[in-house]
PDB file of N, CA and C in Angstrom:
ATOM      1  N   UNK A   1     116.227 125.922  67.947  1.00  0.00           N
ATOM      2  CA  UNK A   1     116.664 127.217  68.439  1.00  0.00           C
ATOM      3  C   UNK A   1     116.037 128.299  67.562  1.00  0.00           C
ATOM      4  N   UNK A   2     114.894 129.181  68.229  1.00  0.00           N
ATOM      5  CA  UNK A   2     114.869 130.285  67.240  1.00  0.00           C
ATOM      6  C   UNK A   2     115.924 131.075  67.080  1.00  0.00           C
ATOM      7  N   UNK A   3     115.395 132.182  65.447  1.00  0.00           N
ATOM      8  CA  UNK A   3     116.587 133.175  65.097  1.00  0.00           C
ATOM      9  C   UNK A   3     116.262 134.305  65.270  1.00  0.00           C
ATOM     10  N   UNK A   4     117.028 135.054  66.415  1.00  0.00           N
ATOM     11  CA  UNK A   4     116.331 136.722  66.622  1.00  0.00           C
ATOM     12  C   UNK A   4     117.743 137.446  65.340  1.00  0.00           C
ATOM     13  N   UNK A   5     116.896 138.134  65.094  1.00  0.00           N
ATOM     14  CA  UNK A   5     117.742 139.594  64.070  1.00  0.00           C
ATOM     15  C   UNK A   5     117.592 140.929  65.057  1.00  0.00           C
ATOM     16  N   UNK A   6     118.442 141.475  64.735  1.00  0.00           N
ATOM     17  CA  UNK A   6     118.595 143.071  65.668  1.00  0.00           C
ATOM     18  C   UNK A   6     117.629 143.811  65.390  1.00  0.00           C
ATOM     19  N   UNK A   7     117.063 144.048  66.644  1.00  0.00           N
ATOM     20  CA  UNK A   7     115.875 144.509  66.815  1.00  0.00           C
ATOM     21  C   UNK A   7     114.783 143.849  68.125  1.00  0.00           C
ATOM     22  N   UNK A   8     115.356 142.628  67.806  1.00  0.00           N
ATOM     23  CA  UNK A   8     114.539 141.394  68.945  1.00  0.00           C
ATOM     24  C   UNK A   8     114.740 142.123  69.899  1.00  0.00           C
ATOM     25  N   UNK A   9     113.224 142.194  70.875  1.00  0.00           N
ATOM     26  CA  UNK A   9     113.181 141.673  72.608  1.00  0.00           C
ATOM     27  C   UNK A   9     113.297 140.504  72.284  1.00  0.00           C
ATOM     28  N   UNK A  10     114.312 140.081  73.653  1.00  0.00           N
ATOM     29  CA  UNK A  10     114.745 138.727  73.989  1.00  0.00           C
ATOM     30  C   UNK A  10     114.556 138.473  75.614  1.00  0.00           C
ATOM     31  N   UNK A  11     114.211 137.692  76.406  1.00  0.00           N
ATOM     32  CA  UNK A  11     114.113 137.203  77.616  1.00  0.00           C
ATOM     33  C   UNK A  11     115.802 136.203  77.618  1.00  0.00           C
ATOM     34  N   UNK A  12     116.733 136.552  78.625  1.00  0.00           N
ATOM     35  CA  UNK A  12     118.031 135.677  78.425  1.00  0.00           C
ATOM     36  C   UNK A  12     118.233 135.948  79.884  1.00  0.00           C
ATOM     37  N   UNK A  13     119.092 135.123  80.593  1.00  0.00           N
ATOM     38  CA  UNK A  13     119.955 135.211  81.497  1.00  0.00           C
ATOM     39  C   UNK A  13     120.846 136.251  81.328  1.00  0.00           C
ATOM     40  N   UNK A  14     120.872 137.164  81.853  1.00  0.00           N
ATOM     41  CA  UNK A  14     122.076 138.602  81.704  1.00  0.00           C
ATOM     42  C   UNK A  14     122.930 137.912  82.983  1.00  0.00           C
ATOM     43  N   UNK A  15     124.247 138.290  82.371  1.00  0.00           N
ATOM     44  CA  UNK A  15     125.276 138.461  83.063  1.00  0.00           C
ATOM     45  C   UNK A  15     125.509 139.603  83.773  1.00  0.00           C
ATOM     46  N   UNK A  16     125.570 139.550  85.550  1.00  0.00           N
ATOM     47  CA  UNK A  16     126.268 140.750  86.250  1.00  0.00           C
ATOM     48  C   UNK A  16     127.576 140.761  86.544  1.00  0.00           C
ATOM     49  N   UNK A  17     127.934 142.128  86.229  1.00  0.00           N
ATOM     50  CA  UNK A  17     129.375 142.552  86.518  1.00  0.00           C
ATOM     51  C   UNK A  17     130.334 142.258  87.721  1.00  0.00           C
ATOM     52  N   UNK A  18     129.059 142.442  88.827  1.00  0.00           N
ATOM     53  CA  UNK A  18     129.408 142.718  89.841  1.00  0.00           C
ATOM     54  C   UNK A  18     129.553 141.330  90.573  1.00  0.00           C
ATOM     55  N   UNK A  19     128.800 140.743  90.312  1.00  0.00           N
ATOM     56  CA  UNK A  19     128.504 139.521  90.898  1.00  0.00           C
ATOM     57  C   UNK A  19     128.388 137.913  90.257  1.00  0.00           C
ATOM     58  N   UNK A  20     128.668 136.745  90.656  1.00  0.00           N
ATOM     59  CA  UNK A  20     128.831 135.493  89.994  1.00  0.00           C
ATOM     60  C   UNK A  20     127.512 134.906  89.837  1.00  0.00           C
ATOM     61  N   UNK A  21     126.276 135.582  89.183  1.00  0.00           N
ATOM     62  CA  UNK A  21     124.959 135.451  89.309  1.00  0.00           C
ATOM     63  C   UNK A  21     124.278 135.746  88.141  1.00  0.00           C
ATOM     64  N   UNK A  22     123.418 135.203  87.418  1.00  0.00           N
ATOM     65  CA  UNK A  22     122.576 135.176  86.322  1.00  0.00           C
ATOM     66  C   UNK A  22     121.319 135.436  86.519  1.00  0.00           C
ATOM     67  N   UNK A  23     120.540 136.661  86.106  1.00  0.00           N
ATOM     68  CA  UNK A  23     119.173 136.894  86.273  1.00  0.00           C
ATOM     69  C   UNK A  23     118.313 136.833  84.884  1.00  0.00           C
ATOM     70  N   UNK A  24     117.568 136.193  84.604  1.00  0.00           N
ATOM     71  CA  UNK A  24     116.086 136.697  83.784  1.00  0.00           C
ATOM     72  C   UNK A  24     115.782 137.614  83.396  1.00  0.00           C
ATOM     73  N   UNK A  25     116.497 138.632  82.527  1.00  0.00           N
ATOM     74  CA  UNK A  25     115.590 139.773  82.184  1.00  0.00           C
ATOM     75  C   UNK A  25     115.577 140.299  80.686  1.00  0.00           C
ATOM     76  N   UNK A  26     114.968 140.997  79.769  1.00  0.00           N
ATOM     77  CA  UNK A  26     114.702 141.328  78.845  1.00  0.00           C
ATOM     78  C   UNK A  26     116.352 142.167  78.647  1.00  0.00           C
ATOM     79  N   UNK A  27     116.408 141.793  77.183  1.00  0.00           N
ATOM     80  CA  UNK A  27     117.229 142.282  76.691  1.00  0.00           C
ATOM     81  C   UNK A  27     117.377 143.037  74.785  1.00  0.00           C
ATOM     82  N   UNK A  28     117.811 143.691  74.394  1.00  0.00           N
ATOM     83  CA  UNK A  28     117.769 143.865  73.107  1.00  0.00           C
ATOM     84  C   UNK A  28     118.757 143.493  72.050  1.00  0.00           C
ATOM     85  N   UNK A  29     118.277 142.391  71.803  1.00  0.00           N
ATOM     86  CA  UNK A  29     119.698 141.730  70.521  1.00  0.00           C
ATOM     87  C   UNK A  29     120.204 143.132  69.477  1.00  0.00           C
ATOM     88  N   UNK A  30     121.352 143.509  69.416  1.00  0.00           N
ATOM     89  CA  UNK A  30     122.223 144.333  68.914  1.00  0.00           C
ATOM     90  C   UNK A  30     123.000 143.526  67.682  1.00  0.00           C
ATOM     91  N   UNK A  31     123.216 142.577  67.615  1.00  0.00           N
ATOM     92  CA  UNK A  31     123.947 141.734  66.511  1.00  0.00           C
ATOM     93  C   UNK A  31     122.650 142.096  65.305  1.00  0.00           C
ATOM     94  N   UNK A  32     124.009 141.674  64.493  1.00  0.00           N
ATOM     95  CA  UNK A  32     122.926 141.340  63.088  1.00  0.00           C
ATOM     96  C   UNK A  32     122.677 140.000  63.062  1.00  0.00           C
ATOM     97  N   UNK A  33     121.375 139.292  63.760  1.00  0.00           N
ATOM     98  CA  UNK A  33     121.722 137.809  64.047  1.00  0.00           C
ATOM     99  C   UNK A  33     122.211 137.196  64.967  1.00  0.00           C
ATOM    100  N   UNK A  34     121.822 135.524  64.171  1.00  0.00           N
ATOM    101  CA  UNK A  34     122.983 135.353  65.577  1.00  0.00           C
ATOM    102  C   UNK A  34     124.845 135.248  64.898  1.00  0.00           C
ATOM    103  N   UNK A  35     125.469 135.309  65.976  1.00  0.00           N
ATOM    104  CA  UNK A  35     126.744 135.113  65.692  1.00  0.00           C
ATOM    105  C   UNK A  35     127.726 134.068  65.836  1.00  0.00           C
ATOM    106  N   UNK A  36     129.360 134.391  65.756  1.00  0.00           N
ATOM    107  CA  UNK A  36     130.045 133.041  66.097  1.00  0.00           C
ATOM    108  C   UNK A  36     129.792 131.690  64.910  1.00  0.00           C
ATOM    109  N   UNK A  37     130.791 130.676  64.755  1.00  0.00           N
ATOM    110  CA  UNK A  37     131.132 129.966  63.843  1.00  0.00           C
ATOM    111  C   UNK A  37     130.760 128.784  63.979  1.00  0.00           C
ATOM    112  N   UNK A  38     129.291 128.925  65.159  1.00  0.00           N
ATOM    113  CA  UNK A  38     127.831 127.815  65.041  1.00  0.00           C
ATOM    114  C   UNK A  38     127.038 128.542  64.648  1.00  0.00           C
ATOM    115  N   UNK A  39     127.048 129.874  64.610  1.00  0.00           N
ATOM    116  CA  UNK A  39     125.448 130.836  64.588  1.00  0.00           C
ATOM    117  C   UNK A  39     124.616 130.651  65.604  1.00  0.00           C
ATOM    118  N   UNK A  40     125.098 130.453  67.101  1.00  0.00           N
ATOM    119  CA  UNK A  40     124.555 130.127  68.070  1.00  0.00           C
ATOM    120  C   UNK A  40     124.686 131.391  69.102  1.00  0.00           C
ATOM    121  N   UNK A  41     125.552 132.474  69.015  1.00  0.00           N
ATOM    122  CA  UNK A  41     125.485 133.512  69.829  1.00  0.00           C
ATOM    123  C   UNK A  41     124.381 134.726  69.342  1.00  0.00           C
ATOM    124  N   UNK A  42     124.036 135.352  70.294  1.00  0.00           N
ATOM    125  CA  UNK A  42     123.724 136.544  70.215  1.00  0.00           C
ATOM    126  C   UNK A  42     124.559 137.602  70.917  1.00  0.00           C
ATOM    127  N   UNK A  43     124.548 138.687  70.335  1.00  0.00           N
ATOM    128  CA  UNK A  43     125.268 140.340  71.470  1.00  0.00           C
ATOM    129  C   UNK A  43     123.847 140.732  71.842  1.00  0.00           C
ATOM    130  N   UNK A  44     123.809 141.337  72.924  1.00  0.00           N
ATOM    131  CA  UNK A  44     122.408 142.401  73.525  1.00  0.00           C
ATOM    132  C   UNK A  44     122.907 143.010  74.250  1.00  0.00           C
ATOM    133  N   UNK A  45     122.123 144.128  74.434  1.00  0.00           N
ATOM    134  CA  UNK A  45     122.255 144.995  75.731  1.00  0.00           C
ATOM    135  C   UNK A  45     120.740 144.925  76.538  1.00  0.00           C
ATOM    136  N   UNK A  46     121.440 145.408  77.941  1.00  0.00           N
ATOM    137  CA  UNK A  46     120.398 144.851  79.053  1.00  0.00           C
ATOM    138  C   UNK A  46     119.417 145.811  78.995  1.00  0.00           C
ATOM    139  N   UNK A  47     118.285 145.553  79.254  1.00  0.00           N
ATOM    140  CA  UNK A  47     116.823 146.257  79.037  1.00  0.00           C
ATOM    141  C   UNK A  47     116.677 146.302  80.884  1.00  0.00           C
ATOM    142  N   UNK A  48     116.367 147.692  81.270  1.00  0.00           N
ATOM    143  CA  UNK A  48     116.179 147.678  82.872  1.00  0.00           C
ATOM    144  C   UNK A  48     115.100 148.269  83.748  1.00  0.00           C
ATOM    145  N   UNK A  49     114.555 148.921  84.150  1.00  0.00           N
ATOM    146  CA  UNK A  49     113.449 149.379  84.827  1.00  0.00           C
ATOM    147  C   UNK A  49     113.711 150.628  84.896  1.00  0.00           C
ATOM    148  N   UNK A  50     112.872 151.697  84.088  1.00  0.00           N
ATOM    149  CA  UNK A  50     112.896 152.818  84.366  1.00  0.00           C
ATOM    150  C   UNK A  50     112.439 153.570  85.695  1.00  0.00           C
ATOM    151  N   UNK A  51     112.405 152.471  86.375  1.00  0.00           N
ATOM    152  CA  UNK A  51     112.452 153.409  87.731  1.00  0.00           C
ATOM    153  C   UNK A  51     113.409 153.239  88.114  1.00  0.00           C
ATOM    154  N   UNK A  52     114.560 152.937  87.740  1.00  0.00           N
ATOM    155  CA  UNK A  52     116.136 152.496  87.876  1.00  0.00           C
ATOM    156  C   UNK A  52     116.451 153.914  87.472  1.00  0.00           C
ATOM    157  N   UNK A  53     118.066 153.969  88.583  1.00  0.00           N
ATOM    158  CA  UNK A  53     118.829 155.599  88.197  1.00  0.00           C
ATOM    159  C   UNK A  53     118.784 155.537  86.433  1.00  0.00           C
ATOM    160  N   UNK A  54     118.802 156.499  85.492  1.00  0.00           N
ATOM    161  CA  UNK A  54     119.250 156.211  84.258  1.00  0.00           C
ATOM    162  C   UNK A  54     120.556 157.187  84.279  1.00  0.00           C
ATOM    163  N   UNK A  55     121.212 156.359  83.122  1.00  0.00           N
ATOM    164  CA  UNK A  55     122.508 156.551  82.607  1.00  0.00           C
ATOM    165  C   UNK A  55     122.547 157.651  81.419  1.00  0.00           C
ATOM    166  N   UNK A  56     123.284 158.107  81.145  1.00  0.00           N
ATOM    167  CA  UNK A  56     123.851 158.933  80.028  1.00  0.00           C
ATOM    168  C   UNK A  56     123.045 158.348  78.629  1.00  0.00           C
ATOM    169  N   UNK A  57     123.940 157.668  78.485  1.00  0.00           N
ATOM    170  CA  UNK A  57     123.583 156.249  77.065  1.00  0.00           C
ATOM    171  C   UNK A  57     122.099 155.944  77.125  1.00  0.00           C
ATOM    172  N   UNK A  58     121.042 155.529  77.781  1.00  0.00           N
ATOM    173  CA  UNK A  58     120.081 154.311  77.889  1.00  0.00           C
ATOM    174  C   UNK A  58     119.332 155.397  77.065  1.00  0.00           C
ATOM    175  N   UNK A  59     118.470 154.349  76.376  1.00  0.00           N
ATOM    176  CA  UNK A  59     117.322 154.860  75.275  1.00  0.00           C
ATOM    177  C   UNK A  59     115.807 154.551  75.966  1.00  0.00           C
ATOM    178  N   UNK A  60     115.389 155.193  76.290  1.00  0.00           N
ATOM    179  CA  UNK A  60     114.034 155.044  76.739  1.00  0.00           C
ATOM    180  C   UNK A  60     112.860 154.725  76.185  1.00  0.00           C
ATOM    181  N   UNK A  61     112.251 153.274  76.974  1.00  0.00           N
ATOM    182  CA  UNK A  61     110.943 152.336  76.053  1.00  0.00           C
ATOM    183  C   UNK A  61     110.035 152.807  77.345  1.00  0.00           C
ATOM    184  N   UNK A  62     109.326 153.860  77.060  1.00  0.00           N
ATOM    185  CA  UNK A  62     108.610 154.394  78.526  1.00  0.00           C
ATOM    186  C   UNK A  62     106.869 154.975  78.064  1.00  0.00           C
ATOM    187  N   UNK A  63     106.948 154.513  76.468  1.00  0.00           N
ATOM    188  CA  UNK A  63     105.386 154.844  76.515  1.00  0.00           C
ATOM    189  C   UNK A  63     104.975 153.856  75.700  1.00  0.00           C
ATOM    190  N   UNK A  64     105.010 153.320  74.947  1.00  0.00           N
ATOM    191  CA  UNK A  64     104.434 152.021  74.174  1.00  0.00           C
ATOM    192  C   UNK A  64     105.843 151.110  74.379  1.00  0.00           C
ATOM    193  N   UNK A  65     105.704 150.549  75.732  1.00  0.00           N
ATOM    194  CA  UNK A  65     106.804 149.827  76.243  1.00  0.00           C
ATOM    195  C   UNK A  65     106.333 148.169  75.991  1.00  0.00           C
ATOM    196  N   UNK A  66     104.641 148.096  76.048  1.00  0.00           N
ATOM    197  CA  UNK A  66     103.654 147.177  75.747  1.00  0.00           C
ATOM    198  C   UNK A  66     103.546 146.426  74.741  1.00  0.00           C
ATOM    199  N   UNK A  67     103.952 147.550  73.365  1.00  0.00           N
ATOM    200  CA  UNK A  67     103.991 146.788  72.208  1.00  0.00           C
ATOM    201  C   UNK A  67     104.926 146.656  72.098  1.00  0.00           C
ATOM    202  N   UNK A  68     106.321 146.918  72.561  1.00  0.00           N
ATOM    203  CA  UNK A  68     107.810 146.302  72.693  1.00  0.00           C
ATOM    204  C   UNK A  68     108.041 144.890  73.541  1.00  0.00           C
ATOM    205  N   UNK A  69     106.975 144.489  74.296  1.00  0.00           N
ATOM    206  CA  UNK A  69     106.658 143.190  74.753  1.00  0.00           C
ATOM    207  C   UNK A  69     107.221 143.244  76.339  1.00  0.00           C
ATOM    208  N   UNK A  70     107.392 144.521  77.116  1.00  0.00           N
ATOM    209  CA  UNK A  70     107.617 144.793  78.324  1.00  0.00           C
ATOM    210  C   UNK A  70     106.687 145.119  79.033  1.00  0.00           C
ATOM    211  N   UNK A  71     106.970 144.591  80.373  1.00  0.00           N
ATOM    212  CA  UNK A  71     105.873 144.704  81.933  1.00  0.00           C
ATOM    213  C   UNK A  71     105.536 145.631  82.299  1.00  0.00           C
ATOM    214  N   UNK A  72     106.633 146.813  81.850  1.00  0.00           N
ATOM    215  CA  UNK A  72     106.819 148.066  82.768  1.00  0.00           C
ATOM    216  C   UNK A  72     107.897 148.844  82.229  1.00  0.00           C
ATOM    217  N   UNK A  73     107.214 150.242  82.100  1.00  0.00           N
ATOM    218  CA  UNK A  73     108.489 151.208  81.236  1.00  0.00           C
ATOM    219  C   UNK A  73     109.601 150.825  82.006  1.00  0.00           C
ATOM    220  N   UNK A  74     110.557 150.836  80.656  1.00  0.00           N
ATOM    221  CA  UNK A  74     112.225 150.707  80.663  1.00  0.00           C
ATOM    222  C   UNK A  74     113.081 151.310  80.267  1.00  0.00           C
ATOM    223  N   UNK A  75     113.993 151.281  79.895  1.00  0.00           N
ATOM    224  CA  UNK A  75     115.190 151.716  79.757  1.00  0.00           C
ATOM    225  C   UNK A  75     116.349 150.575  79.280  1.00  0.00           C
ATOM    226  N   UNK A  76     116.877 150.680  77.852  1.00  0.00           N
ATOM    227  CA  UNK A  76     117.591 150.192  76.923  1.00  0.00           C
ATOM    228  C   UNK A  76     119.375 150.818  77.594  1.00  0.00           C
ATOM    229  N   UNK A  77     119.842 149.507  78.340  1.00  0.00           N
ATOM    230  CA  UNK A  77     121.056 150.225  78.808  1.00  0.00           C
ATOM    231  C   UNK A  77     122.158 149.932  77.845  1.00  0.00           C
ATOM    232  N   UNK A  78     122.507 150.656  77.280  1.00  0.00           N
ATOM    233  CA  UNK A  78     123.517 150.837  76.193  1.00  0.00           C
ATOM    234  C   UNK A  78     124.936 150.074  76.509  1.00  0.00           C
ATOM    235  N   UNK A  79     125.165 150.818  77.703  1.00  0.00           N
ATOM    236  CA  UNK A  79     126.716 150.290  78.144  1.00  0.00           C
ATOM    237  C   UNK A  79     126.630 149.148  78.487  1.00  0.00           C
ATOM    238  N   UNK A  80     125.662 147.915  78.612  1.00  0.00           N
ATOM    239  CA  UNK A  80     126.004 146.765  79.559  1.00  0.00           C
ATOM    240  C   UNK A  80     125.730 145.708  78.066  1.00  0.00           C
ATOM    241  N   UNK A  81     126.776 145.593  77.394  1.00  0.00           N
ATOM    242  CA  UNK A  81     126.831 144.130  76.310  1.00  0.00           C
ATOM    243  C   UNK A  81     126.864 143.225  76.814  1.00  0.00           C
ATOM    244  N   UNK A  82     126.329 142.244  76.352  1.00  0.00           N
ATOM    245  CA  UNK A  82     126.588 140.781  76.660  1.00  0.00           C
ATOM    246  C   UNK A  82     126.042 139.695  75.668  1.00  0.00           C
ATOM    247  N   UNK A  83     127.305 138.721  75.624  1.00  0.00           N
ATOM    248  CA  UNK A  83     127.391 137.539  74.165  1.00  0.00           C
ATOM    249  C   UNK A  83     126.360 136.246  74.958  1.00  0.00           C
ATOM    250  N   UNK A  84     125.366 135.614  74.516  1.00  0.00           N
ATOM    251  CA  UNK A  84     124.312 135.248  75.191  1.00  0.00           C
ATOM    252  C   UNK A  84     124.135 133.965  74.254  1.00  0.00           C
ATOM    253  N   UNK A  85     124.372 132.351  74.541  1.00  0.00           N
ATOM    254  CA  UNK A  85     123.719 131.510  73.690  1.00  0.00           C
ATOM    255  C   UNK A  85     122.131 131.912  73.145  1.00  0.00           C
ATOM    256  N   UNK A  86     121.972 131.846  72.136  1.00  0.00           N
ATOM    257  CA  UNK A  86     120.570 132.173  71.376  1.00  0.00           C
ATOM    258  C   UNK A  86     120.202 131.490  71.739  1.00  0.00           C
ATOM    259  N   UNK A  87     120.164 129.701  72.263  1.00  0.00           N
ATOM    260  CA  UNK A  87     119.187 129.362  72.608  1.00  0.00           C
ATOM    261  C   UNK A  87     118.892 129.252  73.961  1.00  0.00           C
ATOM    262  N   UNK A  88     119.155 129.936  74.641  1.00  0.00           N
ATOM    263  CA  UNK A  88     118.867 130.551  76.439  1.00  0.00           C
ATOM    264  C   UNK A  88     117.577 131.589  76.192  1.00  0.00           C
ATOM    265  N   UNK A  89     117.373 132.160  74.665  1.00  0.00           N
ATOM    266  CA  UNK A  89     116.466 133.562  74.398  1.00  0.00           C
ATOM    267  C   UNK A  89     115.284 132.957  74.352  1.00  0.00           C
ATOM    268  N   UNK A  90     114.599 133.790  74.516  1.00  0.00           N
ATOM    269  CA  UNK A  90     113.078 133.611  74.218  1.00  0.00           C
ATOM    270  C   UNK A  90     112.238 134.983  73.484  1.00  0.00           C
ATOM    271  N   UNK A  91     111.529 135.096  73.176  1.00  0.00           N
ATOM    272  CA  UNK A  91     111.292 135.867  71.893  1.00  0.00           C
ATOM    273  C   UNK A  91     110.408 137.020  72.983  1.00  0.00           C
ATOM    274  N   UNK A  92     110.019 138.065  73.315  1.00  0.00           N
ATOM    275  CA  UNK A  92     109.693 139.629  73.685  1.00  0.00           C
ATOM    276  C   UNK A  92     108.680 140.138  72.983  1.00  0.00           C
ATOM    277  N   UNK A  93     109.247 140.736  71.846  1.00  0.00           N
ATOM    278  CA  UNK A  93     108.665 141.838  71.221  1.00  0.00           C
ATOM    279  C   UNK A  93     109.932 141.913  70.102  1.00  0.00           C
ATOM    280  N   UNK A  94     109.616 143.523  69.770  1.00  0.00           N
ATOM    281  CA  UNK A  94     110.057 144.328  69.089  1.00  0.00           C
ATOM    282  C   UNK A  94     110.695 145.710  68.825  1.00  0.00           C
ATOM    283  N   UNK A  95     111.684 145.939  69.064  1.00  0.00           N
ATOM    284  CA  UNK A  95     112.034 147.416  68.849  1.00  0.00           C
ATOM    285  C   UNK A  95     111.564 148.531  67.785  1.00  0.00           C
ATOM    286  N   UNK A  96     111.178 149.449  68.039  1.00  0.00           N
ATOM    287  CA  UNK A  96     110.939 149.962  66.274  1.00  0.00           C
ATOM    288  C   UNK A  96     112.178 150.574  65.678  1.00  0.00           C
ATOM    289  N   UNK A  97     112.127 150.853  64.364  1.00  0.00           N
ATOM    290  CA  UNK A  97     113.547 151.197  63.776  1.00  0.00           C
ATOM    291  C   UNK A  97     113.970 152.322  64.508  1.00  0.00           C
ATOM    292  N   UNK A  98     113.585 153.161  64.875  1.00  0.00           N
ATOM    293  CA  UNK A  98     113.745 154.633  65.377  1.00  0.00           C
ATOM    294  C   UNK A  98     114.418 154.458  66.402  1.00  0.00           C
ATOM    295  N   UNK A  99     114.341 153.550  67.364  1.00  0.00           N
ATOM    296  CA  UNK A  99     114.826 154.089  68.290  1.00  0.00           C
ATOM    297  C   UNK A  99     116.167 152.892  68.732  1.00  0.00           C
ATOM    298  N   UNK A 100     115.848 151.943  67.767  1.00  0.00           N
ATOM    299  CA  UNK A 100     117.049 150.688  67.076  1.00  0.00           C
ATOM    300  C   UNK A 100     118.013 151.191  66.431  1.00  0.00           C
ATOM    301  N   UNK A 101     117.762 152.538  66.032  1.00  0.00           N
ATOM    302  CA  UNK A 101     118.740 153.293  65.469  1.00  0.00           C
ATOM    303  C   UNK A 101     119.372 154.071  66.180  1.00  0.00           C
ATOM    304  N   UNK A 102     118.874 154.767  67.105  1.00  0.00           N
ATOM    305  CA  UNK A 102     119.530 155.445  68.616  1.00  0.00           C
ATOM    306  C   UNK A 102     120.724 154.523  69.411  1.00  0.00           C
ATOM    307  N   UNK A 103     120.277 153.281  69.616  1.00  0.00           N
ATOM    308  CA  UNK A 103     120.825 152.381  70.467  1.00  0.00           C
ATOM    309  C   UNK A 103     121.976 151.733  69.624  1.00  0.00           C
ATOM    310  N   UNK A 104     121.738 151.613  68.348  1.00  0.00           N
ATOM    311  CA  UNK A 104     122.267 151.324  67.532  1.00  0.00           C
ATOM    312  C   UNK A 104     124.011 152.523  67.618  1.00  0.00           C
ATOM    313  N   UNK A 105     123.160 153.482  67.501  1.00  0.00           N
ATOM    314  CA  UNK A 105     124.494 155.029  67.040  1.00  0.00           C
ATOM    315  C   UNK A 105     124.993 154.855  68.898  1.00  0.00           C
ATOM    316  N   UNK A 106     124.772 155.070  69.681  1.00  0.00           N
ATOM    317  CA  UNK A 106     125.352 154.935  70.982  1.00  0.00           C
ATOM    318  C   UNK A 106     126.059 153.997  71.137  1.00  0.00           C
ATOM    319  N   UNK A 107     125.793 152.359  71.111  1.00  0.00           N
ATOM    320  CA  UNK A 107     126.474 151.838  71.077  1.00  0.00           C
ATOM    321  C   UNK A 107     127.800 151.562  70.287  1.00  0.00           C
ATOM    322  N   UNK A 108     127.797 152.030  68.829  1.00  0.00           N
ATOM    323  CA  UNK A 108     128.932 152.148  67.840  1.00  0.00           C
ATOM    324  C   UNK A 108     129.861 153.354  68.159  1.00  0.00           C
ATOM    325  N   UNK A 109     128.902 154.546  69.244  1.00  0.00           N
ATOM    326  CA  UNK A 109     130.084 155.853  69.424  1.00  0.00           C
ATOM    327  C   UNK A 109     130.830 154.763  70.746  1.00  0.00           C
ATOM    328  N   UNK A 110     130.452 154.370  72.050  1.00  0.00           N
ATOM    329  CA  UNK A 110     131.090 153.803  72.635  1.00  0.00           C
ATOM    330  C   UNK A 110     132.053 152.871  72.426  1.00  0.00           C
ATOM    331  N   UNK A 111     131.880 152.182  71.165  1.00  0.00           N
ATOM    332  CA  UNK A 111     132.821 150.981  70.818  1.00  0.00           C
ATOM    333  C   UNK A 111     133.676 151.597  69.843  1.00  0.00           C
ATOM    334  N   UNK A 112     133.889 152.998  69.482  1.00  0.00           N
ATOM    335  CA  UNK A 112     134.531 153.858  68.409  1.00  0.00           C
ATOM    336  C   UNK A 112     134.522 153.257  67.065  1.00  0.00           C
ATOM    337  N   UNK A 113     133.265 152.554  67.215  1.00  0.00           N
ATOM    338  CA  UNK A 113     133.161 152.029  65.584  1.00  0.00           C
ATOM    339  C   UNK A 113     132.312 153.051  64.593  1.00  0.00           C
ATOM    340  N   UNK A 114     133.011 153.086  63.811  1.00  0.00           N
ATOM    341  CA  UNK A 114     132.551 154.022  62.001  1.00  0.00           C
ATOM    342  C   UNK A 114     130.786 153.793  61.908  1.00  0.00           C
TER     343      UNK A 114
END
């Protein structure tokens, strides 16, 4: 099983809300690591297609989306977490600190964490 640290593009099965269905798509590990009392989870939030409506929250990967290891500018959706076996991931790219730090502060104001 590889080990992504926060920051990883990850390729995982995302969970939908709406529906009893698992899709393929890029995501951004948010944990420090992996987590849980195997070290087998990851947290991420869902990475989506910026030609998708955008949200309030989402951090935008829309010009060197390439060297972040994406097909096609995106959009880092903040609000959609999800706890993901690490070894379902597959390795992406890279976030840079800058904007790991955006996604980072959004996600901690939503979860009212310090």
């Amino acid at each position: 099983m590889p080990g992504f640290e926060q920051g990883a593009i990850v390729r995982v099965p995302f969970p939908y809300t709406d529906r009893d269905t698992r899709q393929f798509r890029p995501a951004l590990v948010i944990s420090d690591g992996p987590v849980g009392p195997e070290k087998n989870l990851l947290w991420v939030t869902m990475i989506t297609s910026a030609a998708n409506r955008r949200w309030d929250d989402d951090v935008a990967l829309t010009e060197d989306f390439q060297r972040c290891g994406l097909p096609v500018p995106s959009l880092v959706r903040t609000a959609k977490i999800a706890t993901i076996d690490a070894s379902a991931a597959s390795p992406l790219g890279l976030l840079d600190p800058d904007r790991l730090g955006r996604v980072t502060a959004r996600v901690r104001e939503k979860l009212a964490l310090a």
